[in-house]
Protein backbone atom coordinates (compact mmCIF):
# COMPACT_ATOMS: atom_id res chain seq x y z
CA UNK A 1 99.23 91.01 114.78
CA UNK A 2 100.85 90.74 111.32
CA UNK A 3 102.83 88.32 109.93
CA UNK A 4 106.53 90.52 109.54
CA UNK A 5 106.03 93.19 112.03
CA UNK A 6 104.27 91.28 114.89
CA UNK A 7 102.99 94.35 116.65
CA UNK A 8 99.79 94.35 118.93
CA UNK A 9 96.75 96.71 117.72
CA UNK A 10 97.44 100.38 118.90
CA UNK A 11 101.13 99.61 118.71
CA UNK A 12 101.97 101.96 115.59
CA UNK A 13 101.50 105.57 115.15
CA UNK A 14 99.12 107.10 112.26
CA UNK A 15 102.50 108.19 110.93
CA UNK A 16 105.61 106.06 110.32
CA UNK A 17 108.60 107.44 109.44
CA UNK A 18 110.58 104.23 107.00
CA UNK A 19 113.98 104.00 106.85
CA UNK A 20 115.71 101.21 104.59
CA UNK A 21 118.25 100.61 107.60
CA UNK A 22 116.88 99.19 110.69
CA UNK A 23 119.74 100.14 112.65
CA UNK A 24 118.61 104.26 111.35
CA UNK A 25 115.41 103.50 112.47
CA UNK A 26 116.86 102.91 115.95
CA UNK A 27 118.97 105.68 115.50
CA UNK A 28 116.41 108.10 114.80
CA UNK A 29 113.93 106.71 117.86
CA UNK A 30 117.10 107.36 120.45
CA UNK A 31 117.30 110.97 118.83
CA UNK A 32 113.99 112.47 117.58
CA UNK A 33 111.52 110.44 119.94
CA UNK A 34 110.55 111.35 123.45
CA UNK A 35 109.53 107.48 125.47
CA UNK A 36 110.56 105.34 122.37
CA UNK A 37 109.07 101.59 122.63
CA UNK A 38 110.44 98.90 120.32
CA UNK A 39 107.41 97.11 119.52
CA UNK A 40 109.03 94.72 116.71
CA UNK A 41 112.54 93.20 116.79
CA UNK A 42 111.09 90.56 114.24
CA UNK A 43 114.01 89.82 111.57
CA UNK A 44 115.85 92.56 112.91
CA UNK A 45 113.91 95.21 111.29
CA UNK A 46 113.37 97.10 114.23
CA UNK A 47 110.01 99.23 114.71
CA UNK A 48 109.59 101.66 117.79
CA UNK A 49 107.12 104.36 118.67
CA UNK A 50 107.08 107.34 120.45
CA UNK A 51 106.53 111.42 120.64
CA UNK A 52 107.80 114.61 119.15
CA UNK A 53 106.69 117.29 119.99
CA UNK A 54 103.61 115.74 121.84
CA UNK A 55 102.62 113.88 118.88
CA UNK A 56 102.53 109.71 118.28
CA UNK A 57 105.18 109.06 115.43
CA UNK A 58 106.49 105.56 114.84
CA UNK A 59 109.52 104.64 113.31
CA UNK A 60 110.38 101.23 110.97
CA UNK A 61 112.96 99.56 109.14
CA UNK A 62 111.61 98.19 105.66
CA UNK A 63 114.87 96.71 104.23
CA UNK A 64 116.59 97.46 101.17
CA UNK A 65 114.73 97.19 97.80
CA UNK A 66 110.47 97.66 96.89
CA UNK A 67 109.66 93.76 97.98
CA UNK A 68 110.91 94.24 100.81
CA UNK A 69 109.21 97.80 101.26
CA UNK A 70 106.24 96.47 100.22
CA UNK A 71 105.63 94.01 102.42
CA UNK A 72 106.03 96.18 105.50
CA UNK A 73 104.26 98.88 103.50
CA UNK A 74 100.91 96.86 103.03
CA UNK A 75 101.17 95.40 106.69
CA UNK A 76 101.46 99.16 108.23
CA UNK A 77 98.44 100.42 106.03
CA UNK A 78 96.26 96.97 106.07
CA UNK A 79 96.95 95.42 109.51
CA UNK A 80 97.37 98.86 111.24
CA UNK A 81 95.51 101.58 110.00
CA UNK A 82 98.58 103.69 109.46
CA UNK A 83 97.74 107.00 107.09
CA UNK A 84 100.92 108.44 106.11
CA UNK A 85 104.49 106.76 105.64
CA UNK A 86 107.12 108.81 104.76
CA UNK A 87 110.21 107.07 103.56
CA UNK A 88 113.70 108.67 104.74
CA UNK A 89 116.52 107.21 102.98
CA UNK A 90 119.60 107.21 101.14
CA UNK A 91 119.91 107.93 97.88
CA UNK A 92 123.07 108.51 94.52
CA UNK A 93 122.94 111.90 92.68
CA UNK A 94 122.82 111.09 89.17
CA UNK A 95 123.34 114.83 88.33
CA UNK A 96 125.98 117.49 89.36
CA UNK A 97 123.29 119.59 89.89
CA UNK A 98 123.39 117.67 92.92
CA UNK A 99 125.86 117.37 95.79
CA UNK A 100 126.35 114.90 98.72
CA UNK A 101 123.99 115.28 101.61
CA UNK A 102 121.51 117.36 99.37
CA UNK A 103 118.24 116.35 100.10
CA UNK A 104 115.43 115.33 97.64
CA UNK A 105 111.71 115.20 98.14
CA UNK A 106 110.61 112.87 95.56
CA UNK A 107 107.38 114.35 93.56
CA UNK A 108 107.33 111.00 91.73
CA UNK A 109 109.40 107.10 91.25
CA UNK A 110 110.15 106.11 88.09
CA UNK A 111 111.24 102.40 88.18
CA UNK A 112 112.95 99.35 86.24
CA UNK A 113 111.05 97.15 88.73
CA UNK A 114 108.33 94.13 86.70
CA UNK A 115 106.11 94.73 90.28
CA UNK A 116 103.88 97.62 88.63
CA UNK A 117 104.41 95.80 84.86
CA UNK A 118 102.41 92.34 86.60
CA UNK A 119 100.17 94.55 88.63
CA UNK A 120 99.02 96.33 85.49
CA UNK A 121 99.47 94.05 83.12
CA UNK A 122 101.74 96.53 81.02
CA UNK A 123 100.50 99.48 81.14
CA UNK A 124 102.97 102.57 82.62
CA UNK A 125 101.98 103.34 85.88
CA UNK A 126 103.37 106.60 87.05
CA UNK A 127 103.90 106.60 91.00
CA UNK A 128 103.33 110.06 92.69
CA UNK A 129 103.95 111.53 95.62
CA UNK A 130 100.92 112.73 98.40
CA UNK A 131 100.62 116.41 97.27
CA UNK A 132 99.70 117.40 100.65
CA UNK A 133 102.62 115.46 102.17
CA UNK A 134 105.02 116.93 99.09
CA UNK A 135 103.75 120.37 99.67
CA UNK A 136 104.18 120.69 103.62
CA UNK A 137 108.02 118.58 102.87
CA UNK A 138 109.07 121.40 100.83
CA UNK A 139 108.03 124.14 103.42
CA UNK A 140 109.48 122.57 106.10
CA UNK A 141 112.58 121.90 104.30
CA UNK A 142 112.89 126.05 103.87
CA UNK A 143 112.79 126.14 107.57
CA UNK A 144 115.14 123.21 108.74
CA UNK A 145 117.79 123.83 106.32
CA UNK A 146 118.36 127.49 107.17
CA UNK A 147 118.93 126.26 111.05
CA UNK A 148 121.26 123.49 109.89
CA UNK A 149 124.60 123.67 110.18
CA UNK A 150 125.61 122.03 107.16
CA UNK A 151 123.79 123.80 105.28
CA UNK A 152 121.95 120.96 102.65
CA UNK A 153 120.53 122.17 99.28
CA UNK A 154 117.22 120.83 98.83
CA UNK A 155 115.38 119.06 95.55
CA UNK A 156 111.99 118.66 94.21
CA UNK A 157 111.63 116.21 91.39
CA UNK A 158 111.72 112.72 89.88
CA UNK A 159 114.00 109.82 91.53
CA UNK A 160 114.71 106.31 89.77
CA UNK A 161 113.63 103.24 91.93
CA UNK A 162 116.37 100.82 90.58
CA UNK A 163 115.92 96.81 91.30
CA UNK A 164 119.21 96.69 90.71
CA UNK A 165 122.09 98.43 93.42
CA UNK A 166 124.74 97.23 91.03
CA UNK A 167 122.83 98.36 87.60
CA UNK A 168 124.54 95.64 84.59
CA UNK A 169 122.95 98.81 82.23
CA UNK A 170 124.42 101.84 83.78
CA UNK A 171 124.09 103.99 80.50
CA UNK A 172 120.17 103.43 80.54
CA UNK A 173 119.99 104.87 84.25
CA UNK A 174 122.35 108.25 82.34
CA UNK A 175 119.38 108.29 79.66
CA UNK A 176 116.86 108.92 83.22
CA UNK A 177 119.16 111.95 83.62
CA UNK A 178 118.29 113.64 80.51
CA UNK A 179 114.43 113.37 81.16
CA UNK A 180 114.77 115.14 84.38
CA UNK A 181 115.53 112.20 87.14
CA UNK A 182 117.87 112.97 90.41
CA UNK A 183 118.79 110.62 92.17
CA UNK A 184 118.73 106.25 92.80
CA UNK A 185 117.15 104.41 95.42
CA UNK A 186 115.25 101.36 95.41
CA UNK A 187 112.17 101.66 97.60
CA UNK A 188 109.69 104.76 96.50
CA UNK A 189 107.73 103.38 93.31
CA UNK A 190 106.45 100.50 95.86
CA UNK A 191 105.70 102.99 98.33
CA UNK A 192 104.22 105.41 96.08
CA UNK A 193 101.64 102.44 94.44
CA UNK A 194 100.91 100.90 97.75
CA UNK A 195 99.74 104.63 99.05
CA UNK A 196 97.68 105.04 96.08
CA UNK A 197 95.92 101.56 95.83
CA UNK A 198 95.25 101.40 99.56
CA UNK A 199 94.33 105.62 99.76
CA UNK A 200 96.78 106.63 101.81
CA UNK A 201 99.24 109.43 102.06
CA UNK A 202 102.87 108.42 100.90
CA UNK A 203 106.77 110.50 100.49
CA UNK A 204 110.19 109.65 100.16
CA UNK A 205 112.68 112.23 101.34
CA UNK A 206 116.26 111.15 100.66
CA UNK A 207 119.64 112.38 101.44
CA UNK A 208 122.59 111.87 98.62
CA UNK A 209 124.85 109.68 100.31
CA UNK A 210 126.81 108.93 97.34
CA UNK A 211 127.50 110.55 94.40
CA UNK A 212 127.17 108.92 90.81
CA UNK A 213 129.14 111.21 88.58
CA UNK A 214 132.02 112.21 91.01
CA UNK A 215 132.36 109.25 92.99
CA UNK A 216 132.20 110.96 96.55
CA UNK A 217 130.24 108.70 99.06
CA UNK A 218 129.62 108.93 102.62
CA UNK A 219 130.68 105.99 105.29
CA UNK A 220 128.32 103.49 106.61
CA UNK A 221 128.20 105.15 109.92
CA UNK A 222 126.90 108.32 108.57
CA UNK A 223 124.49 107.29 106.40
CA UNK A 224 123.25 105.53 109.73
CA UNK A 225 123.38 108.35 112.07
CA UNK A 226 123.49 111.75 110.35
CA UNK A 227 121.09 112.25 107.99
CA UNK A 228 118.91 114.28 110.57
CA UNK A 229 118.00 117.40 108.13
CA UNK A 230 115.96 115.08 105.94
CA UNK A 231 114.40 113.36 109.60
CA UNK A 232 113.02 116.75 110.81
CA UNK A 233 111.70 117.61 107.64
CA UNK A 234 109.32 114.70 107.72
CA UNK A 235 108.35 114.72 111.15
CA UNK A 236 107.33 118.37 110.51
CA UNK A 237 105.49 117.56 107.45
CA UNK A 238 104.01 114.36 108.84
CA UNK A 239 102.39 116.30 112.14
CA UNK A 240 101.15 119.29 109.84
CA UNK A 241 99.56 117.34 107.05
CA UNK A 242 97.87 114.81 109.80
């Protein structure tokens, strides 16, 4: 039993599914997952498990920003055994090459955050994406999109792991935009260099909730309960790469 998830052994799937919201993650249990348990309510940052399809998934709220993510992150893989975690969040399009409720699957995190700078001492650690995980996102994607009925574009490429929701340095987060980078969120670098130290398999899919450049933005209540596109794609991806 772990210090900030409290489950019992056998409690959590081989995949999680990691939403920033905990009140998504009990959004997406109710919807996706056949039999849904809660097994932690610990801090509010709800965790349930259950099927899809026939197969174990589990479901958990990490909280908003890579600490946070991090310690739920090391507890899944550490205390749990759990192989793949596929983050499915939120994120701001930085570009107008992107549009609100596109969908990115992140092939890598850059990051303002000092957590990689103290962990090596420095030196530029570049957090990737599982290939496998990336690869079986991206077909899936082709499939769930053309069913969906509001019809999301989806993005491969770089996202920006911010520390900072309300960036003092806005124009340095513009300079990201000419190297290539999407979208904002907070969470994937940790995710990404937790995955890799511990050998596991690690993604962030995220749906633009908000839009940097234009200023359009979903409501609270959406963001919570209908980002689904993005929720299919990694349950597919999660059950074919294993």
């Amino acid at each position: 039993m772990s210090t900030h998830i409290g489950a019992r052994a056998g409690d959590i799937a081989p995949l999680v599914l990691m939403p920033g919201d905990p009140l998504r993650a009990k959004w997406i249990a109710a919807t996706f997952l056949d039999d849904a348990r809660c097994y932690s309510e610990v801090r509010g940052m709800y965790g349930y498990t259950g099927t899809w399809r026939g197969h174990r998934v589990s479901v958990q709220g990490s909280g908003m920003g890579q600490p946070s993510l991090a310690i739920y992150v090391n507890e899944l893989f550490s205390d749990y055994d759990v192989q793949s975690v596929i983050r499915v969040g939120s994120c701001g399009a930085l570009t107008e090459k992107l549009a609100v409720r596109d969908i990115v699957i992140a092939s890598g995190a850059c990051t303002d955050s000092s957590m990689n700078r103290i962990r090596f001492e420095g030196l530029d650690y570049a957090p990737v994406a599982d290939f496998g995980l990336l690869r079986a996102a991206y077909d899936a994607a082709q499939r769930v999109v053309s069913t969906s009925s509001t019809h999301e574009n989806v993005h491969v490429g770089l996202i920006f792991s911010s520390d900072s929701f309300y960036s003092p340095r806005p124009e340095l987060t513009a300079r990201m935009v000419e190297y290539g980078v999407l979208a904002v969120e907070m969470e994937a670098a940790a995710l990404y260099t937790l995955a890799a130290k511990l050998d596991r398999r690690a993604l962030a899919i995220c749906t633009v909730s908000d839009h940097i450049v234009t200023g359009e933005e979903t409501t609270s209540q959406e963001r919570e309960q209908t980002f689904g596109a993005m929720v299919e794609i990694a349950l597919e991806a999660g059950l074919e790469r294993g």
